[in-house]
N, C-alpha and C. Protein backbone atom coordinates (compact mmCIF):
# COMPACT_ATOMS: atom_id res chain seq x y z
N UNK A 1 88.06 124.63 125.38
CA UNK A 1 88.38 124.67 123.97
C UNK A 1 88.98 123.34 123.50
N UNK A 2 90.08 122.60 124.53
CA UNK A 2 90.53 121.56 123.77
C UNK A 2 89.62 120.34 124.16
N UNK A 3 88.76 119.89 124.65
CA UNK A 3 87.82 118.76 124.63
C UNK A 3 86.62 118.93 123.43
N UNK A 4 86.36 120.46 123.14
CA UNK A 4 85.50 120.22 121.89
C UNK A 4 86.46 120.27 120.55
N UNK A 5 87.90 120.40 120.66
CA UNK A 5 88.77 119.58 119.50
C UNK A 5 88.52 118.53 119.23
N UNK A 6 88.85 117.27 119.86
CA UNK A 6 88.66 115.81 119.19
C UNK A 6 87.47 115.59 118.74
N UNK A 7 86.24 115.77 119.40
CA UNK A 7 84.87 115.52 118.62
C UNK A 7 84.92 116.76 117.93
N UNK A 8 85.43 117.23 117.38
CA UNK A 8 85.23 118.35 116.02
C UNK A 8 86.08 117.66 115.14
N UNK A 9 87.29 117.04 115.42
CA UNK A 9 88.29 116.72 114.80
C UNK A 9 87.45 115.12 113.57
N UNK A 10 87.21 114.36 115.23
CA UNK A 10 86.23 112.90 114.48
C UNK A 10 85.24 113.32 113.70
N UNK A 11 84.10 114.13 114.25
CA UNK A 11 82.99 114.36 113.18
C UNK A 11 83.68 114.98 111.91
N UNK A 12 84.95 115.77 111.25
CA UNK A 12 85.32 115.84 110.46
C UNK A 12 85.75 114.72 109.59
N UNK A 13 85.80 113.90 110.46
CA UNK A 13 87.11 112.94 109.85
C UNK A 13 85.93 112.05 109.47
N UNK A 14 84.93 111.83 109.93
CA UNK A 14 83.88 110.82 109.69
C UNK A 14 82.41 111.59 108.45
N UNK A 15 82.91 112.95 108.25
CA UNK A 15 81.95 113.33 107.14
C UNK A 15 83.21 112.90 106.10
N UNK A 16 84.30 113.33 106.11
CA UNK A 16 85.36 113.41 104.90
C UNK A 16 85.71 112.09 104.27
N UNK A 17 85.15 110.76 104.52
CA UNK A 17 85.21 109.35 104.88
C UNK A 17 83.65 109.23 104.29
N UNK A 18 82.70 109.52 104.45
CA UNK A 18 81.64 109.53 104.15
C UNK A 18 81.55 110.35 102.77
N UNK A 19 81.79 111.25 102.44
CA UNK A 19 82.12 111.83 101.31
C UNK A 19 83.13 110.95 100.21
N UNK A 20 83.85 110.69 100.85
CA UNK A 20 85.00 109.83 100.01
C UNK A 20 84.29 108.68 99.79
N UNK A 21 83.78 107.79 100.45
CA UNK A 21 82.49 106.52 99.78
C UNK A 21 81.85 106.87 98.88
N UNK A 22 81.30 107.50 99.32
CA UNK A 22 80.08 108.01 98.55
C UNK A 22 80.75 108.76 96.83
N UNK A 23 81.80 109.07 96.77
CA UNK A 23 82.56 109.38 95.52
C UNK A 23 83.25 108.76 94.96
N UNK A 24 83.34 107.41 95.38
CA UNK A 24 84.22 105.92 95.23
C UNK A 24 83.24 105.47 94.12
N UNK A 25 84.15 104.89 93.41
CA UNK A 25 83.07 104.01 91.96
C UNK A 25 83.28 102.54 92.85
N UNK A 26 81.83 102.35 93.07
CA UNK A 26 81.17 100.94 93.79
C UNK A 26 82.31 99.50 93.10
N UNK A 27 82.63 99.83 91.82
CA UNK A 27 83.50 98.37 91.59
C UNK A 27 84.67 98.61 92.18
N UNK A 28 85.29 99.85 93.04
CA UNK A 28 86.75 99.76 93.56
C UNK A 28 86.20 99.47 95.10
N UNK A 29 85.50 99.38 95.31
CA UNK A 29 85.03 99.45 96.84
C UNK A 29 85.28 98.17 97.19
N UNK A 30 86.32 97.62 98.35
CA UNK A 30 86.48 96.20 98.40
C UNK A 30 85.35 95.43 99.86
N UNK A 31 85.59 94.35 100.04
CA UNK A 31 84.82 93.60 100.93
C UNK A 31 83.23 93.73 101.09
N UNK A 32 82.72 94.93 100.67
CA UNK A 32 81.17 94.80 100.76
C UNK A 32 80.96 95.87 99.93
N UNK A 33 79.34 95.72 99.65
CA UNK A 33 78.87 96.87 98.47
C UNK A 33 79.30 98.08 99.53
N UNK A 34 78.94 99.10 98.41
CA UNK A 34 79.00 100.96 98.61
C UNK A 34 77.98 101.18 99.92
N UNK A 35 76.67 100.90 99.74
CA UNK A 35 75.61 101.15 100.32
C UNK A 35 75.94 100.59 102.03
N UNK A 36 76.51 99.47 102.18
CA UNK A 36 76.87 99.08 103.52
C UNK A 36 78.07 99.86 104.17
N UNK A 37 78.73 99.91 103.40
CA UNK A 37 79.94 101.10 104.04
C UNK A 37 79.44 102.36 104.31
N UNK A 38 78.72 102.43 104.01
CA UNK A 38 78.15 104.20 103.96
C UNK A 38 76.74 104.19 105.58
N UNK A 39 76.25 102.63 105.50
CA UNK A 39 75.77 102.55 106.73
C UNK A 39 76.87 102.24 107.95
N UNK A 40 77.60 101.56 107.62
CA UNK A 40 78.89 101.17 108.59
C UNK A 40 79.29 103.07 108.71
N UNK A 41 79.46 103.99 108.10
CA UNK A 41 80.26 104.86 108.63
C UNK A 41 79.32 106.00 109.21
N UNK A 42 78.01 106.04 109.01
CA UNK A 42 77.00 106.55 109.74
C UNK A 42 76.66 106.43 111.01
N UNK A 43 76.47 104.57 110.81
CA UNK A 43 75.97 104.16 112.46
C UNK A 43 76.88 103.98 113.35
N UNK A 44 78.36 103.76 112.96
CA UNK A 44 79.02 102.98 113.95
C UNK A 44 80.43 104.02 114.14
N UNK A 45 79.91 105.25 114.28
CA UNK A 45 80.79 106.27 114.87
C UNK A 45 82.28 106.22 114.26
N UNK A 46 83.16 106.50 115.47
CA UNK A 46 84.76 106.71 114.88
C UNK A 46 84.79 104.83 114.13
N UNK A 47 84.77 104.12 114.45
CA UNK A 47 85.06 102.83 114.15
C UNK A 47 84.90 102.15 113.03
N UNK A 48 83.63 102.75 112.41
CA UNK A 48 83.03 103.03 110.51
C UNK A 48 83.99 103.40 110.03
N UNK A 49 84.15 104.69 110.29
CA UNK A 49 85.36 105.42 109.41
C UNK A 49 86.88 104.88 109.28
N UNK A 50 87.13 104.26 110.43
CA UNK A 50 88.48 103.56 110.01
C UNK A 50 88.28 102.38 109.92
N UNK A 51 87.49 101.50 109.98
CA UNK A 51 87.37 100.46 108.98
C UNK A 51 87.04 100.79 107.65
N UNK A 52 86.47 101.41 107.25
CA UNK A 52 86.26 101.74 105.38
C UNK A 52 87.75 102.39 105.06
N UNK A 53 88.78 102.99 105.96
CA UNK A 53 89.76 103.24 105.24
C UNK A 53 90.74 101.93 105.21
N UNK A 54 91.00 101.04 106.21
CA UNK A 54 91.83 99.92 106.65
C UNK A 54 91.14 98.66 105.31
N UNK A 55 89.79 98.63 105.24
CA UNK A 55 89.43 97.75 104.44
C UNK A 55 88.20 97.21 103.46
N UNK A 56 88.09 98.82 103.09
CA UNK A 56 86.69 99.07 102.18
C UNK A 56 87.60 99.67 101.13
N UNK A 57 88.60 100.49 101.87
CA UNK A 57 89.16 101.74 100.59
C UNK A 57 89.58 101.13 99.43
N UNK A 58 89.71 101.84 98.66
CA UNK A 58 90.09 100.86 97.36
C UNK A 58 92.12 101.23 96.70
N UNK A 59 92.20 100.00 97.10
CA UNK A 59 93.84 100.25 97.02
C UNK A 59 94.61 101.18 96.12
N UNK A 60 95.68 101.83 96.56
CA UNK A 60 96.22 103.29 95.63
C UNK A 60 97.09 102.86 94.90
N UNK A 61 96.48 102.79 93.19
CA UNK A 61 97.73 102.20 92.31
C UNK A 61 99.18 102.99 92.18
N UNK A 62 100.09 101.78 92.46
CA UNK A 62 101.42 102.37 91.94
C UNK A 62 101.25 102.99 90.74
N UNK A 63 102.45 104.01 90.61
CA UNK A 63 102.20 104.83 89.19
C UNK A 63 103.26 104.21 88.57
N UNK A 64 104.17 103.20 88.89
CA UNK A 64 105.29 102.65 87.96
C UNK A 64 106.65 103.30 88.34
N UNK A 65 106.71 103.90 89.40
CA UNK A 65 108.08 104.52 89.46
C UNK A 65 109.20 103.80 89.70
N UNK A 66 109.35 102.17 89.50
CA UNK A 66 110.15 101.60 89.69
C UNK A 66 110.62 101.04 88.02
N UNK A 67 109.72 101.56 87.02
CA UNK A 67 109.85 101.20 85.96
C UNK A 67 110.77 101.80 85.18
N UNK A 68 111.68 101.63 84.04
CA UNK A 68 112.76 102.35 83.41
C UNK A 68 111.64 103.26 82.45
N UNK A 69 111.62 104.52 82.42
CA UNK A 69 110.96 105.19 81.10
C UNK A 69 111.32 105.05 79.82
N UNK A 70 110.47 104.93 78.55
CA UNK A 70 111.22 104.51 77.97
C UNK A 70 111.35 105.86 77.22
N UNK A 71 112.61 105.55 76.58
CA UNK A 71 113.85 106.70 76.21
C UNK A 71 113.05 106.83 74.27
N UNK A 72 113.15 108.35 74.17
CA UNK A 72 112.79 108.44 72.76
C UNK A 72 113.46 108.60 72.27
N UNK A 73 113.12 107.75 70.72
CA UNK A 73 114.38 108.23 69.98
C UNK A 73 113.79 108.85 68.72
N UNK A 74 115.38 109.22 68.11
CA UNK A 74 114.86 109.95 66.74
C UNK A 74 114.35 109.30 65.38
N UNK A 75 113.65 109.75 64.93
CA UNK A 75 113.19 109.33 64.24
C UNK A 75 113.91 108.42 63.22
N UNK A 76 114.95 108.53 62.96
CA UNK A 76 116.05 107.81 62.27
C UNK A 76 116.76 106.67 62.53
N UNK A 77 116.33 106.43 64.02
CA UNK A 77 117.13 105.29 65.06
C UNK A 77 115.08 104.82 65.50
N UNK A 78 114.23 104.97 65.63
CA UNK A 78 113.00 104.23 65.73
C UNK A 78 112.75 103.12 64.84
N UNK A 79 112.50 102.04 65.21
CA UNK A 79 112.06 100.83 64.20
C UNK A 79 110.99 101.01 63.82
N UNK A 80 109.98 101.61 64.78
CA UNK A 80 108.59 101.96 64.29
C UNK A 80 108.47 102.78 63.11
N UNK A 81 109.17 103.82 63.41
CA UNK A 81 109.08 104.75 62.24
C UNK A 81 109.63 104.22 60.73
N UNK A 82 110.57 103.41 60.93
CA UNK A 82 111.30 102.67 59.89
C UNK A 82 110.42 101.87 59.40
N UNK A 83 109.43 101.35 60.04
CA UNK A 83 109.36 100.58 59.08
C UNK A 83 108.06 100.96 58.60
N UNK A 84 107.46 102.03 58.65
CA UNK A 84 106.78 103.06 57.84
C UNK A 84 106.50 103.32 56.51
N UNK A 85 108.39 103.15 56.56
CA UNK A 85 108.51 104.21 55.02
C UNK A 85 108.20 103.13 54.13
């Protein structure tokens, strides 16, 4: 049971990687087109798949959480709104 774990585990890990290319918009895809990564993770076993994540994937934007939010105000204290009227 546990030797057909890891090759159940990789062939998962190498369709879910293959799926994820293949659902990637081609302009976030870095170092080579879509179409070569998708042969890189076909032909070249476990080693495809973690190279397209190490350096095909397309980098995960910060969402800004280091940024101050900005604080709302009332309508009476807004410059925007002020200068409206």
């Amino acid at each position: 049971m546990v030797r057909f774990l890891l090759p159940l585990l990789l062939v998962g890990f190498s369709i879910y990687t293959l799926v994820d290319c293949a659902r990637t918009d081609e302009t976030q895809i870095r170092n080579l087109p879509k179409w070569a990564w998708i042969l890189i993770i076909i032909l070249i076993g476990t080693l495809g798949p973690i190279g397209y994540w190490v350096a095909g994937r397309p980098k995960i934007a910060r969402t800004g959480r280091n940024q101050p939010k900005r604080r709302i105000l009332p309508p009476d204290d807004d410059p925007e709104f002020l200068g409206k009227l």
